[in-house]
C-alpha atoms as a PDB file:
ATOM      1  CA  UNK A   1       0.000   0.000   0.000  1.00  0.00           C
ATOM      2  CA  UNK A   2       3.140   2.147  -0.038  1.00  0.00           C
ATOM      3  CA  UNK A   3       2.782   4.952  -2.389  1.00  0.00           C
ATOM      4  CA  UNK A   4       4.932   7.902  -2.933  1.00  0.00           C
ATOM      5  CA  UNK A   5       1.770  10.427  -4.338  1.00  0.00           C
ATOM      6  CA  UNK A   6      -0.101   9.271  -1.522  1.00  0.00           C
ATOM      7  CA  UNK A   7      -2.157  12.723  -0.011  1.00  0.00           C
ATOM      8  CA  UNK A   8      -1.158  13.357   3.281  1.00  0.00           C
ATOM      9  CA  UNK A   9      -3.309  14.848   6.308  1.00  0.00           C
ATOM     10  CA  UNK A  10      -2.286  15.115   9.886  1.00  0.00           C
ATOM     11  CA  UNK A  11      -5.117  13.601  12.419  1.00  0.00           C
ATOM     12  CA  UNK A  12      -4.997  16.772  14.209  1.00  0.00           C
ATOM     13  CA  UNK A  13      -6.307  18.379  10.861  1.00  0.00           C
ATOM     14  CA  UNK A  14      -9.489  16.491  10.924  1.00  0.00           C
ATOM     15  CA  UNK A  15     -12.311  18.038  12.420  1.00  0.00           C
ATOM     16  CA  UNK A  16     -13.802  16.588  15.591  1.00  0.00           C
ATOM     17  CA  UNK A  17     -16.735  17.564  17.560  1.00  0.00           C
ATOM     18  CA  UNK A  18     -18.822  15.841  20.210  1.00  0.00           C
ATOM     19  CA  UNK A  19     -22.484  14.613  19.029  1.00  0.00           C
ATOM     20  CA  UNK A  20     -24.605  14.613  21.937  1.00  0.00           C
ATOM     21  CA  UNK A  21     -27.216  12.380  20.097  1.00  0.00           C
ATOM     22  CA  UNK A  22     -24.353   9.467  19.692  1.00  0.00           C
ATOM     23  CA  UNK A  23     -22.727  10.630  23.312  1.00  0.00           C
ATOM     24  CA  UNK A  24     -19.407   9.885  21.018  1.00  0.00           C
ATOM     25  CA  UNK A  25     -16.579  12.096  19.095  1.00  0.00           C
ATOM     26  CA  UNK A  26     -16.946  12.666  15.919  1.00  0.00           C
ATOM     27  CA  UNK A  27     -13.945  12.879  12.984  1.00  0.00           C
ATOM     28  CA  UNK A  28     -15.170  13.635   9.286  1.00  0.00           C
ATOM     29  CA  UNK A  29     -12.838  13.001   6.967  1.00  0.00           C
ATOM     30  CA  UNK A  30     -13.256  16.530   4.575  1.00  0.00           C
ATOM     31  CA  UNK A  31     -15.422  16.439   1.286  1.00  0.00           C
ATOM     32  CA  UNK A  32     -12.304  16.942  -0.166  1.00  0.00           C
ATOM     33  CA  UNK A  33     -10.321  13.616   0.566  1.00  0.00           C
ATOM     34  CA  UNK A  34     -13.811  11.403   0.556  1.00  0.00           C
ATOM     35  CA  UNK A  35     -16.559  10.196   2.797  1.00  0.00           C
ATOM     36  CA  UNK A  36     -16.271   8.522   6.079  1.00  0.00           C
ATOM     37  CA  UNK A  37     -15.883   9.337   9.867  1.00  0.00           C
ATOM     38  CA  UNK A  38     -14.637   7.448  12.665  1.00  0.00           C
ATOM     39  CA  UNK A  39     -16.487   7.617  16.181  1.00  0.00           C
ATOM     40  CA  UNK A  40     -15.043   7.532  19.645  1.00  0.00           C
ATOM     41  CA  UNK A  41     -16.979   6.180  22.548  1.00  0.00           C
ATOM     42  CA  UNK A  42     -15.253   6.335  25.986  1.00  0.00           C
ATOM     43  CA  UNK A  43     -16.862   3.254  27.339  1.00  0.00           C
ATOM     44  CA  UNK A  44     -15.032   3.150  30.540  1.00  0.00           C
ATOM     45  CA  UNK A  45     -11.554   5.403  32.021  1.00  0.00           C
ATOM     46  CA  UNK A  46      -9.301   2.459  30.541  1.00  0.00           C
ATOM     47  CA  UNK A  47     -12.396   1.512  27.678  1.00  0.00           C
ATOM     48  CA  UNK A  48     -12.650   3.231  24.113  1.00  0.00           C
ATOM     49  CA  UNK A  49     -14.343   1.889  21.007  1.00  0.00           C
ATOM     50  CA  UNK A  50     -13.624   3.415  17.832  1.00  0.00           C
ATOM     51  CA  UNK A  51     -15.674   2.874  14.722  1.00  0.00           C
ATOM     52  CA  UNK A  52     -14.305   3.894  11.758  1.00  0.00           C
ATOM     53  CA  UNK A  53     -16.284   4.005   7.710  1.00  0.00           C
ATOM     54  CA  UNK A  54     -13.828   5.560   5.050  1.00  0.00           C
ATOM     55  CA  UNK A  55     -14.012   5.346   1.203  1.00  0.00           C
ATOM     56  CA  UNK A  56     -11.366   8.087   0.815  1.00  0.00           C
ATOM     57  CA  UNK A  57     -11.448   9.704  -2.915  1.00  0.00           C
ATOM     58  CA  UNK A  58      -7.208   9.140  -3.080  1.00  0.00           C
ATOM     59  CA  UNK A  59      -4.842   7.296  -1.606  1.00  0.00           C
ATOM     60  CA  UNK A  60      -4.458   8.716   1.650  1.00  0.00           C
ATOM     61  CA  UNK A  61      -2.389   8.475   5.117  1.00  0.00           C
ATOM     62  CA  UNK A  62      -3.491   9.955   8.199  1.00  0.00           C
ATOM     63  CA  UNK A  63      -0.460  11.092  10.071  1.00  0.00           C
ATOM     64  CA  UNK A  64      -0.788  10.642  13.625  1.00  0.00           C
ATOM     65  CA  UNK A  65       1.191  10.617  16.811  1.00  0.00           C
ATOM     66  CA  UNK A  66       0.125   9.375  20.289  1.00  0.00           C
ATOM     67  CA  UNK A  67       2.099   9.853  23.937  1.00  0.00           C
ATOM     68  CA  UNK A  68       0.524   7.420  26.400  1.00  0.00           C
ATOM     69  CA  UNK A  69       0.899   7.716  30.159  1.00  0.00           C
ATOM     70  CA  UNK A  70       1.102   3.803  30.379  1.00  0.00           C
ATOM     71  CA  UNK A  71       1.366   1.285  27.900  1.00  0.00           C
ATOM     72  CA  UNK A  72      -2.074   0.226  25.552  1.00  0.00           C
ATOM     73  CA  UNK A  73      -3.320  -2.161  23.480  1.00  0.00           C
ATOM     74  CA  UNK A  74      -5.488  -2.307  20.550  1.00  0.00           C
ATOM     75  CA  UNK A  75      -7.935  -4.891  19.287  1.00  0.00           C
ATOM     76  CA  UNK A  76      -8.671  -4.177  15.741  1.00  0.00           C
ATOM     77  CA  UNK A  77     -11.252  -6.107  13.990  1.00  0.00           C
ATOM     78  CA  UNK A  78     -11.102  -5.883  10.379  1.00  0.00           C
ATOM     79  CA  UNK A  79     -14.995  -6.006   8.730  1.00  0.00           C
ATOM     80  CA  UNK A  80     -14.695  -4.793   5.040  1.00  0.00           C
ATOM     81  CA  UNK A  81     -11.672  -3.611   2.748  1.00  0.00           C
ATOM     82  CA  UNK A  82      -7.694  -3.118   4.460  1.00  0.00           C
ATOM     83  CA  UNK A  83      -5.895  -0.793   5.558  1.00  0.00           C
ATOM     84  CA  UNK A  84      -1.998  -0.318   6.772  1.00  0.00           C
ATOM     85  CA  UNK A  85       0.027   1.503   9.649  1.00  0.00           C
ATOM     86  CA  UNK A  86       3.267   2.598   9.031  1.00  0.00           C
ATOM     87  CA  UNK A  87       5.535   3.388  11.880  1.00  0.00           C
ATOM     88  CA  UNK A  88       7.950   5.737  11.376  1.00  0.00           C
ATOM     89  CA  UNK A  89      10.657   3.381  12.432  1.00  0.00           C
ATOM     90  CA  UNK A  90       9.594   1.246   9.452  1.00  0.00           C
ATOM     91  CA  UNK A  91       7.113  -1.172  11.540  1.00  0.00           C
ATOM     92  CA  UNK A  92       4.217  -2.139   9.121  1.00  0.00           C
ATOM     93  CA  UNK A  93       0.656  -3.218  10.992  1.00  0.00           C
ATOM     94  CA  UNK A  94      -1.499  -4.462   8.202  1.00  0.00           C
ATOM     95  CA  UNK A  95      -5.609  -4.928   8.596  1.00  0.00           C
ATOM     96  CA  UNK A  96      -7.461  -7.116   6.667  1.00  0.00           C
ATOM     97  CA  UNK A  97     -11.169  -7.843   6.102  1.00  0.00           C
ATOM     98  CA  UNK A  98     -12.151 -10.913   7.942  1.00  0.00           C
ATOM     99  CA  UNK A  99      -9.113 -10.501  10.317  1.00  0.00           C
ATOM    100  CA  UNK A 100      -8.694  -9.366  14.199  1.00  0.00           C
ATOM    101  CA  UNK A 101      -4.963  -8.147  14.933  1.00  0.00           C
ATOM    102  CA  UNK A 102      -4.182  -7.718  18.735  1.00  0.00           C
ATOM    103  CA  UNK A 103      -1.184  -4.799  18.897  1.00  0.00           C
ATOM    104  CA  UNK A 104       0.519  -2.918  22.312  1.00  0.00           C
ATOM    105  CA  UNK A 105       2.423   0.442  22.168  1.00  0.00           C
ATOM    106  CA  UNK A 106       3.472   2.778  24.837  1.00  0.00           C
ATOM    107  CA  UNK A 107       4.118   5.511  21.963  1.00  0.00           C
ATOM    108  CA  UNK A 108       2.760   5.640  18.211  1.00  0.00           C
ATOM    109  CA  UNK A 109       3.857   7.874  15.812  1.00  0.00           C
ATOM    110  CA  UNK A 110       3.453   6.878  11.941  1.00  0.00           C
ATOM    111  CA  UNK A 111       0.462   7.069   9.370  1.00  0.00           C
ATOM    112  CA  UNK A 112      -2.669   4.712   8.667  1.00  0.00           C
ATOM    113  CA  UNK A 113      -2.849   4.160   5.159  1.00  0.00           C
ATOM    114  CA  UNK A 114      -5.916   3.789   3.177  1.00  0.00           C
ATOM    115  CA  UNK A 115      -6.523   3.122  -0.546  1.00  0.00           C
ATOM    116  CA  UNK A 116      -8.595   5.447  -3.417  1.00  0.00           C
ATOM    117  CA  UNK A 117     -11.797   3.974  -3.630  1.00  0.00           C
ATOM    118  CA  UNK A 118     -11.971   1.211  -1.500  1.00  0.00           C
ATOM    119  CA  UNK A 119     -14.353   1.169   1.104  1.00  0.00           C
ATOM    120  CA  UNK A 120     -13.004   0.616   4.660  1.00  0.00           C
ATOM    121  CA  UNK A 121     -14.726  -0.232   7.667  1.00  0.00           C
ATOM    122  CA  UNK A 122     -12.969  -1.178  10.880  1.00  0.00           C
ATOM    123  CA  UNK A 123     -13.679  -1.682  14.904  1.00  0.00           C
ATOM    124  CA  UNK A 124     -11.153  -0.679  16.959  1.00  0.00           C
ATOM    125  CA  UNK A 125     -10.824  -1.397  21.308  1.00  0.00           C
ATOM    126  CA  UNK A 126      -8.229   0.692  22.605  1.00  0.00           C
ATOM    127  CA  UNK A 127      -7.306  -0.618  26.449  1.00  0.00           C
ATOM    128  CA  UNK A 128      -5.087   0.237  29.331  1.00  0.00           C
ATOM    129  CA  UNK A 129      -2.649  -2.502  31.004  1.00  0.00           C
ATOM    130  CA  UNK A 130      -4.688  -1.266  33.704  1.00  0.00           C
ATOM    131  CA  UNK A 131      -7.855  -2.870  32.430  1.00  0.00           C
ATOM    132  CA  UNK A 132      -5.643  -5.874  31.410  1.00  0.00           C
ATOM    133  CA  UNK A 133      -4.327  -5.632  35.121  1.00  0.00           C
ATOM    134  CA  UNK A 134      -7.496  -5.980  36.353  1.00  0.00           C
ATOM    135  CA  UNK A 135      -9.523  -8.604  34.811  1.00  0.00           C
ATOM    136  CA  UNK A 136      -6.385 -10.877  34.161  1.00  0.00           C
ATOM    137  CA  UNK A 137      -3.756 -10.186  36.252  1.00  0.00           C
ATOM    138  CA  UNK A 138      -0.722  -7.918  36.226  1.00  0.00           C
ATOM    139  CA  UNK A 139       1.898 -11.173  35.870  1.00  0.00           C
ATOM    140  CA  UNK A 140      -0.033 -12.213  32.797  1.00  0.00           C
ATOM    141  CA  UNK A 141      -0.313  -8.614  30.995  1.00  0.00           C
ATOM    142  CA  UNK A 142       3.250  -7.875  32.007  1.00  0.00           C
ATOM    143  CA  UNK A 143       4.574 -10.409  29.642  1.00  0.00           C
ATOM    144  CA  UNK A 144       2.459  -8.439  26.736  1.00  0.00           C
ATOM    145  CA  UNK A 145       4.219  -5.305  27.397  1.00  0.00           C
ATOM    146  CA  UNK A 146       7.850  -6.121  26.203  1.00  0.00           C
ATOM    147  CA  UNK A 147       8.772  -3.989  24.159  1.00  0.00           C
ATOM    148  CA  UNK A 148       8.647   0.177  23.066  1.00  0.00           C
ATOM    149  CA  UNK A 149       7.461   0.340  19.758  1.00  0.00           C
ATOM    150  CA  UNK A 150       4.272  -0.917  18.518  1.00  0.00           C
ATOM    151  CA  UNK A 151       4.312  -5.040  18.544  1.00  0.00           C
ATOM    152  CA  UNK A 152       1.966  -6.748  16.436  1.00  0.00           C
ATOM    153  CA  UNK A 153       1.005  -9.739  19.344  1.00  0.00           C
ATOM    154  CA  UNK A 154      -1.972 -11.847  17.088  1.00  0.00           C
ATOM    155  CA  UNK A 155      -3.579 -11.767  13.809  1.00  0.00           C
ATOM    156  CA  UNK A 156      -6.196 -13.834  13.596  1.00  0.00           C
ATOM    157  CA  UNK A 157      -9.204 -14.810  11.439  1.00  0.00           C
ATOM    158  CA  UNK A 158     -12.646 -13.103  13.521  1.00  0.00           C
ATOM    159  CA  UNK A 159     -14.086 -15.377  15.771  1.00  0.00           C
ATOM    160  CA  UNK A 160     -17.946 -16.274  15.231  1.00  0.00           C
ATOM    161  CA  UNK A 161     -18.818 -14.636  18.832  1.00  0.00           C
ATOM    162  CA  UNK A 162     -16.505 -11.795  17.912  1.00  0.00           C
ATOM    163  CA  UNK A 163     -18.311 -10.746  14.545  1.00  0.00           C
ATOM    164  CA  UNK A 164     -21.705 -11.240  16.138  1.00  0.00           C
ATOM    165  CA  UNK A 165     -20.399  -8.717  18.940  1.00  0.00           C
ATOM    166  CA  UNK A 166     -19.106  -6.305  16.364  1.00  0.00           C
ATOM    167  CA  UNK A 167     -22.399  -6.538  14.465  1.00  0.00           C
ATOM    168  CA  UNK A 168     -24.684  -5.877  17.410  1.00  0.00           C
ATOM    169  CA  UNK A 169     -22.172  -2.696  18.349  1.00  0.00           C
ATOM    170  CA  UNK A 170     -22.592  -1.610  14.670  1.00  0.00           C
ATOM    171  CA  UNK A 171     -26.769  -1.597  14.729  1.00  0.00           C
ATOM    172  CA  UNK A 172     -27.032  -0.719  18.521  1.00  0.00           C
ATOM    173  CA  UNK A 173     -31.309  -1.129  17.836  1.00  0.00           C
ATOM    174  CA  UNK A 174     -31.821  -0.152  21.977  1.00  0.00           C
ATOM    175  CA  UNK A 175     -33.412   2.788  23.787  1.00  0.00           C
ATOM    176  CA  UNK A 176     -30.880   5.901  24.034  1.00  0.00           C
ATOM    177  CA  UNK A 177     -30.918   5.142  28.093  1.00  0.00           C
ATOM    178  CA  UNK A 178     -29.310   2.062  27.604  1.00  0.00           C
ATOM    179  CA  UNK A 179     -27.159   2.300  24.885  1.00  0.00           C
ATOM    180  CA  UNK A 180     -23.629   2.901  26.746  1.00  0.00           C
ATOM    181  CA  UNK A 181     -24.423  -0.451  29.387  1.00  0.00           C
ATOM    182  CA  UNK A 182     -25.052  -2.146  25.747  1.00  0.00           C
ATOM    183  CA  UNK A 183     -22.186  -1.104  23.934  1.00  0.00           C
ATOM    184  CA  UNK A 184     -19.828  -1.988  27.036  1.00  0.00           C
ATOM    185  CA  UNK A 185     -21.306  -5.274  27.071  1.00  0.00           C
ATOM    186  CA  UNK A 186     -20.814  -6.214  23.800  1.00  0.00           C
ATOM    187  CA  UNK A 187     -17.186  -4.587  23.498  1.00  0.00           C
ATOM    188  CA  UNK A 188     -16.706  -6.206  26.830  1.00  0.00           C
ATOM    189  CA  UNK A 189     -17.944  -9.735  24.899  1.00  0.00           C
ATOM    190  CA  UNK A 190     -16.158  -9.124  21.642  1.00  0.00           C
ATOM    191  CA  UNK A 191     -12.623  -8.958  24.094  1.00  0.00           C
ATOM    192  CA  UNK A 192     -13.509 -12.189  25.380  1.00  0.00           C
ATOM    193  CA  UNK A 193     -13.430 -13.826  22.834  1.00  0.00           C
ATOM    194  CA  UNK A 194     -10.678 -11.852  20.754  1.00  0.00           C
ATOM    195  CA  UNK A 195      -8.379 -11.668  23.715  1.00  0.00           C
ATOM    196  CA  UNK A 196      -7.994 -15.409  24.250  1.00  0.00           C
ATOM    197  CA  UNK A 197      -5.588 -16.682  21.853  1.00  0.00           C
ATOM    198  CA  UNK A 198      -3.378 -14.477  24.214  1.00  0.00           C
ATOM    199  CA  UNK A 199      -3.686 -17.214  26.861  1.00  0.00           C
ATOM    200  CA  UNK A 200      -3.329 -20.210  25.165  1.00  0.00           C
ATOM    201  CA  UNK A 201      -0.925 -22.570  27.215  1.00  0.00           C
ATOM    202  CA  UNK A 202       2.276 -23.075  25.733  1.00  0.00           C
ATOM    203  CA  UNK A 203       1.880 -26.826  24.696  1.00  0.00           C
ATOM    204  CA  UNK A 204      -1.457 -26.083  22.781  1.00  0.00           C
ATOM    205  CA  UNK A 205       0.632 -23.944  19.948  1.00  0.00           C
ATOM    206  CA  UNK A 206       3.814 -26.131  19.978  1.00  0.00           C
ATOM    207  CA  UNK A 207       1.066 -28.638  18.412  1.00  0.00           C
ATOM    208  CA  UNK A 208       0.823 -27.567  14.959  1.00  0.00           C
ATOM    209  CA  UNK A 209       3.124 -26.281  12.269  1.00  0.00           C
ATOM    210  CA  UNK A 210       3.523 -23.382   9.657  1.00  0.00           C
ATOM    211  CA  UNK A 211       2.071 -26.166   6.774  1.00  0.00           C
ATOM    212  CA  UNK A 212      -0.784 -26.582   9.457  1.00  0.00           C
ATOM    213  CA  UNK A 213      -1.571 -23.229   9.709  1.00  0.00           C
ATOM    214  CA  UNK A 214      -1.426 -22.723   5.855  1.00  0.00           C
ATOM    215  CA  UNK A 215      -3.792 -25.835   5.479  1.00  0.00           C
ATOM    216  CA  UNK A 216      -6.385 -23.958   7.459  1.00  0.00           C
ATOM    217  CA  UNK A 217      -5.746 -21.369   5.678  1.00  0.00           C
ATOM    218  CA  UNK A 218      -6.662 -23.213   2.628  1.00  0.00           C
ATOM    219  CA  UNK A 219      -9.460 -25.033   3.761  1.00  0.00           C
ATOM    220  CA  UNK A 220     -11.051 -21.435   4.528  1.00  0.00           C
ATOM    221  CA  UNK A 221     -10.598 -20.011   1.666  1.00  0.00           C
ATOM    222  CA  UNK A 222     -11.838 -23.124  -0.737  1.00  0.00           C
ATOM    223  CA  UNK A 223     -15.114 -22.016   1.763  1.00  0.00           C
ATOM    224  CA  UNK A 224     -15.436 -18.815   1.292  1.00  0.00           C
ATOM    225  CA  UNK A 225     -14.664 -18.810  -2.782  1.00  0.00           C
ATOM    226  CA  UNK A 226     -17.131 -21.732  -3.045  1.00  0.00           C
ATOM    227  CA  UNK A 227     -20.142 -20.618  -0.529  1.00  0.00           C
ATOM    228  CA  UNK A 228     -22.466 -21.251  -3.030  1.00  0.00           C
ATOM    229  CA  UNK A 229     -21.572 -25.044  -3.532  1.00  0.00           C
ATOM    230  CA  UNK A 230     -19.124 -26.187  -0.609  1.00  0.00           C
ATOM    231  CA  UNK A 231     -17.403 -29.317  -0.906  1.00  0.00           C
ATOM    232  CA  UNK A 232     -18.512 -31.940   1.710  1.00  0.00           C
ATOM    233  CA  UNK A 233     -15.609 -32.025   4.679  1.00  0.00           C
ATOM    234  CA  UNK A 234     -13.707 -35.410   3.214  1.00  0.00           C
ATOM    235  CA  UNK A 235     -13.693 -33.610  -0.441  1.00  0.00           C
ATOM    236  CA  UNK A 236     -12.234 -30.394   1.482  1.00  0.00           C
ATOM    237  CA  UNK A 237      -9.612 -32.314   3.317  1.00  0.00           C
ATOM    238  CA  UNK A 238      -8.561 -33.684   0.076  1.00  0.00           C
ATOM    239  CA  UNK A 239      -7.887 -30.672  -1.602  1.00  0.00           C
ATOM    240  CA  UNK A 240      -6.793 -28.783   1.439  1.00  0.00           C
ATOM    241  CA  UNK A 241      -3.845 -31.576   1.794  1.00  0.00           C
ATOM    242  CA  UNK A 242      -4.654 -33.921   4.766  1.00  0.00           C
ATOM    243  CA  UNK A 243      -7.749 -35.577   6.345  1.00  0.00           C
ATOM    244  CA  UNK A 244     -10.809 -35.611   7.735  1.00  0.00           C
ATOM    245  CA  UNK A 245      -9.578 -36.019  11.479  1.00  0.00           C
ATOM    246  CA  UNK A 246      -6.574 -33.289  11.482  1.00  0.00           C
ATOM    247  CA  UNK A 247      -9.035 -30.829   8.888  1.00  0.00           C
ATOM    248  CA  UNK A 248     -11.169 -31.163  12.027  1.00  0.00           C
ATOM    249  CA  UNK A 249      -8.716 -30.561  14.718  1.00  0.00           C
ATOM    250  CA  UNK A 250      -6.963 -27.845  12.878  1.00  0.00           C
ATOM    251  CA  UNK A 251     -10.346 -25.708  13.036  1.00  0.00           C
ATOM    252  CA  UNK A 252     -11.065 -26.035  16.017  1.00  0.00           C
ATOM    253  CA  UNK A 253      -7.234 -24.880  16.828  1.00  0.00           C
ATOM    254  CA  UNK A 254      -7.051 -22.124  14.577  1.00  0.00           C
ATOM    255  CA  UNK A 255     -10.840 -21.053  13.844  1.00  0.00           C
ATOM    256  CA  UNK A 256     -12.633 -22.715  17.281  1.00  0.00           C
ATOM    257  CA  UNK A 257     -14.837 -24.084  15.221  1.00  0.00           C
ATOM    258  CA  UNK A 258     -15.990 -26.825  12.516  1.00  0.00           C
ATOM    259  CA  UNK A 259     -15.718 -26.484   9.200  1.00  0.00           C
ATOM    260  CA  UNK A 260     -19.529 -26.211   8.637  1.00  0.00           C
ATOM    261  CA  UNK A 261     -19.641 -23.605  11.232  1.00  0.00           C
ATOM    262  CA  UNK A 262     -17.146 -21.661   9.759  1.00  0.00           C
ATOM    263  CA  UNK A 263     -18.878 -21.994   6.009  1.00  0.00           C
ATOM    264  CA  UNK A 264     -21.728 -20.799   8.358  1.00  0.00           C
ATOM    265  CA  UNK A 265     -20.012 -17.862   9.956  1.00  0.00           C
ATOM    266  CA  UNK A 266     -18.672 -16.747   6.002  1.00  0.00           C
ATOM    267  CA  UNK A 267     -22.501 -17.557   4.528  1.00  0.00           C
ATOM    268  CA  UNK A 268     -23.808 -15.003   7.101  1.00  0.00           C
ATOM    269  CA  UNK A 269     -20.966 -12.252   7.332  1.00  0.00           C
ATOM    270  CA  UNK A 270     -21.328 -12.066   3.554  1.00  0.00           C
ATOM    271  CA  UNK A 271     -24.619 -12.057   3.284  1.00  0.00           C
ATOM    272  CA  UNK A 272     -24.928  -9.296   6.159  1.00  0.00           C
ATOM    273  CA  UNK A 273     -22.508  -7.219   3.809  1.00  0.00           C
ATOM    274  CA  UNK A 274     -24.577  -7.822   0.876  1.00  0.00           C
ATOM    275  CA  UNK A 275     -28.027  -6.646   2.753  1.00  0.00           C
ATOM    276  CA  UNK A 276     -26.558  -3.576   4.376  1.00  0.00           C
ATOM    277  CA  UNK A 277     -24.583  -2.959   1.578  1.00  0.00           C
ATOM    278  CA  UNK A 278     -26.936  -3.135  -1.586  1.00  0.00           C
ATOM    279  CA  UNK A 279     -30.606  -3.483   0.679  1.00  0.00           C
ATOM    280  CA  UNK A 280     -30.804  -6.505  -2.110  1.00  0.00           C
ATOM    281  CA  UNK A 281     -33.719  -8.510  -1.757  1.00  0.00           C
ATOM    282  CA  UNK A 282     -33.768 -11.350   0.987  1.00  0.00           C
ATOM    283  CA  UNK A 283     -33.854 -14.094  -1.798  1.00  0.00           C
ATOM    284  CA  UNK A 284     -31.039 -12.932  -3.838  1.00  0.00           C
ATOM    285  CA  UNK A 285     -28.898 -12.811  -0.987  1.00  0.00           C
ATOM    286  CA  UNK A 286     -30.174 -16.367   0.432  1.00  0.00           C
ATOM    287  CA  UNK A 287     -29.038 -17.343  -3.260  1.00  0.00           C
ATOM    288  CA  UNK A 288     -25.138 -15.817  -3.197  1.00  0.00           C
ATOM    289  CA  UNK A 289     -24.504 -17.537  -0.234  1.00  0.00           C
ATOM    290  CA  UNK A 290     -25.783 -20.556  -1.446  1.00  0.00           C
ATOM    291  CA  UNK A 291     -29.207 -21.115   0.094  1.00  0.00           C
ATOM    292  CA  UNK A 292     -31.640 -22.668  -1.729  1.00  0.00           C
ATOM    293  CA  UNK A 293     -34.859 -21.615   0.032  1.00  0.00           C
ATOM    294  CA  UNK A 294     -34.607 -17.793   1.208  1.00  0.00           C
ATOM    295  CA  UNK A 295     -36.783 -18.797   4.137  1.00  0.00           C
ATOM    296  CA  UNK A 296     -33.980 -21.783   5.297  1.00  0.00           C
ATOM    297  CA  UNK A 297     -31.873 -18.541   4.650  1.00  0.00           C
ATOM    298  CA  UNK A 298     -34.000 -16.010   7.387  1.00  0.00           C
ATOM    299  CA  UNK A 299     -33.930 -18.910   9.779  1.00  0.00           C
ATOM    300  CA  UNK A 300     -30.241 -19.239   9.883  1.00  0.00           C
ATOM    301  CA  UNK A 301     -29.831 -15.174   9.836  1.00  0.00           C
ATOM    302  CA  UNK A 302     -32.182 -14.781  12.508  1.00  0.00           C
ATOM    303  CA  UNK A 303     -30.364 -17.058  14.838  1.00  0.00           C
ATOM    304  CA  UNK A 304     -27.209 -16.091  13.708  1.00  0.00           C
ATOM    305  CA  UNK A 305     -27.714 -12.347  14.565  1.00  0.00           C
ATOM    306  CA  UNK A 306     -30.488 -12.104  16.319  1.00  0.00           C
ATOM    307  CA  UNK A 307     -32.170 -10.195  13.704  1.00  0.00           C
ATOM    308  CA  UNK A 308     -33.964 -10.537  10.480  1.00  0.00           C
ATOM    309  CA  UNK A 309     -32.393 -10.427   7.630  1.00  0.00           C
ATOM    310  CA  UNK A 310     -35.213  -8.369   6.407  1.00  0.00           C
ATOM    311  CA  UNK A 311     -34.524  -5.658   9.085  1.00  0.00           C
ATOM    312  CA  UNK A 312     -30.989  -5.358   7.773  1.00  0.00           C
ATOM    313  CA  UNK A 313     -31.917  -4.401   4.288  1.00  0.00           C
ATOM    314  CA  UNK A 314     -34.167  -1.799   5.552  1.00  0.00           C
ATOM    315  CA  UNK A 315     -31.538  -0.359   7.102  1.00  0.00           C
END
């Protein structure tokens, strides 16, 4: 995503007000460089969720530069499109759709990098090693914190309870009273489940190798290219490069999960996108993701979200 013409704009640049409807900060990015915001909810003193929707009209880096009292992390989950930090000590974060990356700093200064045209939407959970401190114990977060500059710790494919926790903080549907216990909840649920690859114990990841890892990989994306006619598990295996036992054990390692329920958790995120997106009709988008019957399709959406799928195209 490097690019030497790339139009530059320092984060202090950016306009930001508070809305008191949203009880969050609000950055535009200006008319001139696209459309998008990003909005800053202070959930808690060591708590902030940022949601951030660009489709910048250039190739653009936002040039920023943070001082922390104490040492952060941030949970970044990445929902549609990529984007890249820079460091200006040459570290390079990348954040792609589909993909949470776990990173701790004490100081940031570099640029987030978007590109022309290409619509970016991204949840971000900024924490203290306070909070970390708290709910699992200063030993354990210690070991986190080993380093200055920002350290890339995970990057891993979104878990299913994860994405349904970003998707409930994106629609929010609750009375205006309740929305901040809501939003903690869920961004309180989403780190749960995000946050514990960090734990693992030792022996659990001295289990598998690199070619294991890129066998998932595999497997995942023969899924998600062929949604609309999956190959059965022992036809996936195949392909993938090993069998039906280890495909199984390598999902649950790397995705904690089958790999039905992962074909499930790509049927649904895509055809989430696709409602939201286009508002297509709930048949056409029961048909992409390779449903047969839409209403088959509105039963697995509904109990997948907890919403229609109806309600989403409204929207």
């Amino acid at each position: 995503m490097k690019s030497s013409t790339r139009w530059r704009v320092s984060n202090d640049d950016l306009p930001i007000h508070f809305q008191t409807q949203k009880h969050c900060l609000h950055q535009a990015l200006p008319k001139e460089l696209g459309v998008g915001y990003s909005d800053v909810f202070q959930l808690d003193n060591d708590l902030s969720y940022i949601e951030t929707h660009y489709t910048p009209s250039k190739d653009l880096a936002v040039l920023s530069q943070i001082d922390c009292h104490e040492p952060r992390m941030v949970v970044t989950l990445g929902l549609k499109g990529q984007s890249c930090f820079t460091g200006h000590d040459g570290e390079e974060l990348v954040f792609n759709q589909g993909y949470t990356s776990i990173a701790t700093f004490n100081a940031s200064m570099g640029e987030r990098q978007y590109q022309a045209h290409q619509p970016v939407t991204q949840l971000r959970l900024l924490i203290s090693k306070k909070w970390l401190d708290r709910y699992f114990g200063e030993a354990q977060s210690a070991m986190l914190f080993n380093s200055e500059a920002v350290q890339l710790l995970r990057c891993q494919p979104i878990s299913t309870q994860g994405m349904i926790a970003a998707q409930q903080l994106l629609t929010a549907k609750v009375a205006p009273e309740v929305k901040h216990v809501f939003m903690h909840a869920q961004a309180m649920s989403l780190l749960a489940s995000e946050l514990g690859c960090l734990y693992q114990p030792p022996q659990e990841q001295k289990r598998v190798t690199a070619r294991d890892k890129a066998i998932a990989l595999l497997a995942r994306d023969i899924l998600e290219q062929e949604l609309q006619q999956p190959p059965s598990v022992a036809e996936l295996a195949k392909r993938a490069g090993t069998n039906q036992f280890k495909l199984k054990k390598l999902f649950q390692h790397f995705f904690n999960n089958t790999p039905y329920g992962v074909l499930l958790d790509i049927r649904m995120n895509k055809a989430y996108q696709l409602l939201s997106s286009t508002h297509c009709q709930v048949s056409v988008a029961a048909d992409l993701v390779g449903y047969s019957h839409a209403n088959n399709f509105s039963v697995a959406f509904s109990n997948y979200f907890g919403v229609t799928p109806k309600v989403i195209a409204k929207q």
